[in-house]
C-alpha atoms as a PDB file:
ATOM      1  CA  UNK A   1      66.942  96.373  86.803  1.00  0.00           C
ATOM      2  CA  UNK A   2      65.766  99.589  86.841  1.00  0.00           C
ATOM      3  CA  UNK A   3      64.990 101.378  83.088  1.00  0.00           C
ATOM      4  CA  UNK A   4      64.986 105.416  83.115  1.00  0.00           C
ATOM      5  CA  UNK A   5      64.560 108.299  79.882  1.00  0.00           C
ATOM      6  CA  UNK A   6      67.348 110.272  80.879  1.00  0.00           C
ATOM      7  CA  UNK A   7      67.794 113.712  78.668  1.00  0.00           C
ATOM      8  CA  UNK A   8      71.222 114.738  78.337  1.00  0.00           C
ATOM      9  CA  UNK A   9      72.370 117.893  76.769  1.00  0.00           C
ATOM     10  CA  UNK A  10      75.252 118.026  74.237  1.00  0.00           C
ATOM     11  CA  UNK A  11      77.720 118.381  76.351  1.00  0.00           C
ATOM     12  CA  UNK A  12      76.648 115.654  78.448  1.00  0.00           C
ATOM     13  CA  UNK A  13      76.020 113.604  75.740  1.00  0.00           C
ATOM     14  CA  UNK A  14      79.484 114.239  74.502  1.00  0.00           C
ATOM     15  CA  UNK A  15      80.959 113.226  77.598  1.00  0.00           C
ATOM     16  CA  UNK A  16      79.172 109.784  77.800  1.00  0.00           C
ATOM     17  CA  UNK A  17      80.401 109.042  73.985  1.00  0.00           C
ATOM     18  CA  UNK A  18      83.995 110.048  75.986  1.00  0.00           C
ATOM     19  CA  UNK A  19      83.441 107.752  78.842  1.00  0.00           C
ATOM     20  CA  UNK A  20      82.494 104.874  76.407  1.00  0.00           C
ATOM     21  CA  UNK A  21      84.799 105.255  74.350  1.00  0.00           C
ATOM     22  CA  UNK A  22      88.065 105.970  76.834  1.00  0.00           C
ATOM     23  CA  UNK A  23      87.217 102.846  79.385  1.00  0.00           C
ATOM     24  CA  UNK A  24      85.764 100.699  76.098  1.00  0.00           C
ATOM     25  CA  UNK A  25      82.092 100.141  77.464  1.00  0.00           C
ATOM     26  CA  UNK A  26      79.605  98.696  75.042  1.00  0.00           C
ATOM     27  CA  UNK A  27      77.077 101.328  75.595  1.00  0.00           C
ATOM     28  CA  UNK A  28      76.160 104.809  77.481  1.00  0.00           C
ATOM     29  CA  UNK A  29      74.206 102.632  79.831  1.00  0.00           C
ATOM     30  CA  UNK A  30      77.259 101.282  81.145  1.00  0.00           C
ATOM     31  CA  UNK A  31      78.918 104.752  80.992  1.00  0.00           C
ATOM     32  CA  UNK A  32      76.559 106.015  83.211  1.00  0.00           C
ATOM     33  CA  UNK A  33      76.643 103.145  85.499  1.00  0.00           C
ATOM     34  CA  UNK A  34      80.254 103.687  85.771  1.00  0.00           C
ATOM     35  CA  UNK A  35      80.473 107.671  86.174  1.00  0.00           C
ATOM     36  CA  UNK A  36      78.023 106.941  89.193  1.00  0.00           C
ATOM     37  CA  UNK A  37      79.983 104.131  90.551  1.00  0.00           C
ATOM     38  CA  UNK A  38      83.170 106.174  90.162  1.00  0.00           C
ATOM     39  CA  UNK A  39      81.606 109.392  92.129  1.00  0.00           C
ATOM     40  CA  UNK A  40      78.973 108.368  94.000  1.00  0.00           C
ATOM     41  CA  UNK A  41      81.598 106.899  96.933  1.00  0.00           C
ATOM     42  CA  UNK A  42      83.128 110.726  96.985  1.00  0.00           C
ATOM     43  CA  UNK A  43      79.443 112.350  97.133  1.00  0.00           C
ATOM     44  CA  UNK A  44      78.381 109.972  99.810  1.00  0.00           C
ATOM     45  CA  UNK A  45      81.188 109.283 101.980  1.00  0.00           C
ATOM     46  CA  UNK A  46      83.239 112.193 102.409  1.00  0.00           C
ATOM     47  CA  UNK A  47      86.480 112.497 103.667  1.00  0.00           C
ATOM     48  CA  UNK A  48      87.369 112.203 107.024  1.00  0.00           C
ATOM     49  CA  UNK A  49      88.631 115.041 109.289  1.00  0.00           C
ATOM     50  CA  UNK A  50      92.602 114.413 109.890  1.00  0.00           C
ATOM     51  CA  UNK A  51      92.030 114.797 113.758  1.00  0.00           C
ATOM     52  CA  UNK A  52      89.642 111.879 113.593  1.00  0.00           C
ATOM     53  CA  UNK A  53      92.518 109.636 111.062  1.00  0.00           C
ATOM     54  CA  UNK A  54      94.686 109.735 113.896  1.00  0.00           C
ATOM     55  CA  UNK A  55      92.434 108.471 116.235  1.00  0.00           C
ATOM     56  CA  UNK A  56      91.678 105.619 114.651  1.00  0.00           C
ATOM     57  CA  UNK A  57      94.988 104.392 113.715  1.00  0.00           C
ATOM     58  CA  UNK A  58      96.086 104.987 117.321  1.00  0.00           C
ATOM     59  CA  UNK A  59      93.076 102.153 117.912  1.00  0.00           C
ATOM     60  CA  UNK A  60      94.156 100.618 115.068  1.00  0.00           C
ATOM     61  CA  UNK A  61      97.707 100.500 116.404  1.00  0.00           C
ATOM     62  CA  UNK A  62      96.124  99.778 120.033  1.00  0.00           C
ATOM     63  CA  UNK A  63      96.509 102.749 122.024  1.00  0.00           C
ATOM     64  CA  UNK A  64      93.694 103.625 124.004  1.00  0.00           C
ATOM     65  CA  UNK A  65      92.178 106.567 126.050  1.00  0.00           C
ATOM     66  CA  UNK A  66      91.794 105.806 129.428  1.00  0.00           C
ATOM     67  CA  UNK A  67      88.778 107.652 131.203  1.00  0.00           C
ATOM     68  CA  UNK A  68      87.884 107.367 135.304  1.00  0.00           C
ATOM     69  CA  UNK A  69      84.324 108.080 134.627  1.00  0.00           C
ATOM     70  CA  UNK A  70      81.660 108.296 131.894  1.00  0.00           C
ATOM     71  CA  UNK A  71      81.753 112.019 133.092  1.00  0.00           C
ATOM     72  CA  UNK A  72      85.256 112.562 131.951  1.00  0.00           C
ATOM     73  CA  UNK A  73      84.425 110.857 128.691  1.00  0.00           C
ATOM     74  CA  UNK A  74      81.549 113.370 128.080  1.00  0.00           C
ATOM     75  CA  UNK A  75      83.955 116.307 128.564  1.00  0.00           C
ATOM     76  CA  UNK A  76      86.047 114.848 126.251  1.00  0.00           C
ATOM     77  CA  UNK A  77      83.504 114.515 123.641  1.00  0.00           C
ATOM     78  CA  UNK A  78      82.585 118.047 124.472  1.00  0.00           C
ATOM     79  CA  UNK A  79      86.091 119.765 123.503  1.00  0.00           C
ATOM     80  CA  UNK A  80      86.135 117.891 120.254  1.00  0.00           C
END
């Protein structure tokens, strides 16, 4: 376990206390644990374009594109 000062303005501070309080953590420890658990998925992993959703449930679902040659697949990769 990692230990840290962290300084927090009011309004920060505030928030915590909110946090706490709202999802009934025992301390701002765990408040903070849980605001970065909460967001840090959206900061790191962000969301996909729709173009490339589609895609993957057609593979998902099974359907396939078919290339001749690893030179058509390049192209393909190209206008994308």
């Amino acid at each position: 376990m990692v230990q840290a000062i962290v300084n927090l303005g009011e309004r920060e501070d505030r928030l915590l206390t909110i946090v706490k309080g709202k999802f009934g953590l025992k301390n701002k420890s765990e408040a903070v644990n849980f605001v970065i658990d909460q967001y840090g998925d959206e900061l790191l992993e962000p969301e996909l374009r729709p173009e490339y959703k589609e895609e993957l449930l057609k593979i998902d679902k099974g359907k396939f594109k078919r290339f001749n040659s690893i030179n058509d697949l390049r192209k393909e990769i190209e206008n994308v």
